[in-house]
C-alpha atoms as a PDB file:
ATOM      1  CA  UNK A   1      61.732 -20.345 -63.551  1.00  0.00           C
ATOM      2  CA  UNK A   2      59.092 -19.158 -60.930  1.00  0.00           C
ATOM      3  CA  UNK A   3      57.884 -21.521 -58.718  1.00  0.00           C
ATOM      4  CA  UNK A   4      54.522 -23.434 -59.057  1.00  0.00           C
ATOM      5  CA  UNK A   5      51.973 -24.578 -56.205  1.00  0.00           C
ATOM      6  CA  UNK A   6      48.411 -24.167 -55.719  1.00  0.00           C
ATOM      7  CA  UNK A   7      49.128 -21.163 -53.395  1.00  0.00           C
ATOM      8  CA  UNK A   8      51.395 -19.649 -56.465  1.00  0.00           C
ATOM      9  CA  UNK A   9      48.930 -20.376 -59.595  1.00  0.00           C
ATOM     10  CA  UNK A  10      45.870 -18.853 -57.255  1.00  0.00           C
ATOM     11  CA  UNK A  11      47.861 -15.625 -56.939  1.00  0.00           C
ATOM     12  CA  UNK A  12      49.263 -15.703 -60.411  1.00  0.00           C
ATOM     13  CA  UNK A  13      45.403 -16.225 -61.789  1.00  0.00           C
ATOM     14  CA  UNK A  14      44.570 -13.287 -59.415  1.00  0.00           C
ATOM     15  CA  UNK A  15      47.044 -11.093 -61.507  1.00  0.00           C
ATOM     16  CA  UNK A  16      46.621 -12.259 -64.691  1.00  0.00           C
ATOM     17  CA  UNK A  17      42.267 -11.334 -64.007  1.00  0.00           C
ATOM     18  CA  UNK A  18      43.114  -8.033 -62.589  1.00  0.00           C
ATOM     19  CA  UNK A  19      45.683  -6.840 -65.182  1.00  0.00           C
ATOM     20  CA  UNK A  20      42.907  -7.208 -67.869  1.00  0.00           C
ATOM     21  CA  UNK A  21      40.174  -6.293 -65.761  1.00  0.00           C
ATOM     22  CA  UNK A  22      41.640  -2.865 -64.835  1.00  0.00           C
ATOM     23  CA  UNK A  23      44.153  -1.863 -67.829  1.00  0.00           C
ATOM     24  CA  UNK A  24      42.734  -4.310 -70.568  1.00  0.00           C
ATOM     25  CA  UNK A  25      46.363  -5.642 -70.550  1.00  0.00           C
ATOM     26  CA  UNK A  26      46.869  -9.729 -71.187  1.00  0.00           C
ATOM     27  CA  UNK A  27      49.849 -11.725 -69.491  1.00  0.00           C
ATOM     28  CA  UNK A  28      50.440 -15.151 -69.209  1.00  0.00           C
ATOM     29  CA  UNK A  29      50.367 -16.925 -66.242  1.00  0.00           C
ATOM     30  CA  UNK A  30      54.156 -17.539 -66.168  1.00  0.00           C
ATOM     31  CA  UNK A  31      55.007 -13.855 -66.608  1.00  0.00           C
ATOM     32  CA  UNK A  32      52.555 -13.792 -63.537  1.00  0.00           C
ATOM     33  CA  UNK A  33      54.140 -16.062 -61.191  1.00  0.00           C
ATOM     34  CA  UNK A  34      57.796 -15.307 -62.014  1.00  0.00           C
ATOM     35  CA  UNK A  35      56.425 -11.960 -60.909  1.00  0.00           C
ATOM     36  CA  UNK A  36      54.904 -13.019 -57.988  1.00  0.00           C
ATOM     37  CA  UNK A  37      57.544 -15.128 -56.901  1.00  0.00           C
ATOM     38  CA  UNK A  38      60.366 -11.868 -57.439  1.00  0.00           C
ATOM     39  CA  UNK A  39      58.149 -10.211 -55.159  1.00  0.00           C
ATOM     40  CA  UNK A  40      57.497 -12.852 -52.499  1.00  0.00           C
ATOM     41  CA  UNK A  41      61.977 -13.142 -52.843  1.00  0.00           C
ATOM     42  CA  UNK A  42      62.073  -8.891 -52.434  1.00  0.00           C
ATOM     43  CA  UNK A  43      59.561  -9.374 -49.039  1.00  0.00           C
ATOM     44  CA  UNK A  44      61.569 -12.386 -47.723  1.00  0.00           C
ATOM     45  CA  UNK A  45      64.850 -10.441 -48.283  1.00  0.00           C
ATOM     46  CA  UNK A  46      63.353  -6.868 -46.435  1.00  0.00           C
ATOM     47  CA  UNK A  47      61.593  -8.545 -43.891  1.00  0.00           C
ATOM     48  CA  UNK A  48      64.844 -11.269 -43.429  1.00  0.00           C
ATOM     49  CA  UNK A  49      62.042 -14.273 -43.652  1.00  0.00           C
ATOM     50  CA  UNK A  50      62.305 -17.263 -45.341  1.00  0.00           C
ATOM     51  CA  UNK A  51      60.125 -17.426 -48.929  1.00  0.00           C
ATOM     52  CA  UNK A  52      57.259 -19.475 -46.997  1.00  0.00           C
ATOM     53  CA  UNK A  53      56.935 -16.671 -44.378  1.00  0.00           C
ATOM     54  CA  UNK A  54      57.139 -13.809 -46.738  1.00  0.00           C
ATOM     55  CA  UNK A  55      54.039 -15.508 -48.791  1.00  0.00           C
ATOM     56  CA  UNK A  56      51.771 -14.539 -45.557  1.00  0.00           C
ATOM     57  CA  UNK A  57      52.380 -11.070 -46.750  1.00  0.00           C
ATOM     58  CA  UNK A  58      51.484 -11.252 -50.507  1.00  0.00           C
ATOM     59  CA  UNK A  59      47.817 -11.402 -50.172  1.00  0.00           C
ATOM     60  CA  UNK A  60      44.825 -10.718 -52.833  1.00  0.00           C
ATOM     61  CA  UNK A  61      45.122  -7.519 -51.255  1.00  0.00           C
ATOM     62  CA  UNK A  62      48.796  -6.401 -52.073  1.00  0.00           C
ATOM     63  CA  UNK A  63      48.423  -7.849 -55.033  1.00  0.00           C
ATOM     64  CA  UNK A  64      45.558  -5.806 -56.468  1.00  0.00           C
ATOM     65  CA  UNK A  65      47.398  -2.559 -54.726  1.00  0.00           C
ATOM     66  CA  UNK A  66      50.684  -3.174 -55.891  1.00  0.00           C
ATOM     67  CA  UNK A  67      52.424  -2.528 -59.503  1.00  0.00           C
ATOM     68  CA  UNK A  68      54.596  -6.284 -59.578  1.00  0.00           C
ATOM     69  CA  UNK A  69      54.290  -6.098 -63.423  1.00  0.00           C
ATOM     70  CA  UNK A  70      57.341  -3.729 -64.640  1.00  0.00           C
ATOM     71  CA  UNK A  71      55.709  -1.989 -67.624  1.00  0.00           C
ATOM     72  CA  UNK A  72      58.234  -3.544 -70.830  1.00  0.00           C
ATOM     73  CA  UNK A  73      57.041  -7.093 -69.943  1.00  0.00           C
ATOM     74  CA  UNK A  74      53.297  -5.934 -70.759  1.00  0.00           C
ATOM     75  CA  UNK A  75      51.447  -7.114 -74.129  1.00  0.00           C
ATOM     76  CA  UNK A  76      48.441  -4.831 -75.123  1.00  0.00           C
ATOM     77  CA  UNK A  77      45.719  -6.405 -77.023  1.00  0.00           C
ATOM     78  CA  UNK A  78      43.745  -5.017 -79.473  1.00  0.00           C
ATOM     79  CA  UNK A  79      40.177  -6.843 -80.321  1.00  0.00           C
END
């Protein structure tokens, strides 16, 4: 289970807005942090951090540049 804090559910609303936004796609916001979270564990790994250090590098920014949704775990809508 992915972790949960303000810092966390900001990001994970971030995603969840952008995803739609850009590719009409829907997740939920767990999908989103467990995401999030895999990534922040891949940057603490690389970078040899701990997880609170490697959050400094997941900003809005990365996130909105970076494909952390692997394609199978997508739901298209249709309206």
């Amino acid at each position: 289970m992915a972790r949960r804090s303000p810092w966390m559910n900001e990001k994970a609303q971030l995603l969840v807005r952008l995803l739609d936004k850009r590719y009409g796609l829907t997740i939920t916001e767990d999908v989103a942090r467990e995401d999030i979270s895999d990534h922040v564990d891949r940057v603490a790994t690389m970078m040899r951090v701990g997880q609170q250090a490697a959050k400094f590098y997941v900003t809005d920014e990365v996130i909105a540049a970076s494909p952390l949704i692997s394609p199978p775990r997508l739901v298209r809508t249709t309206s």
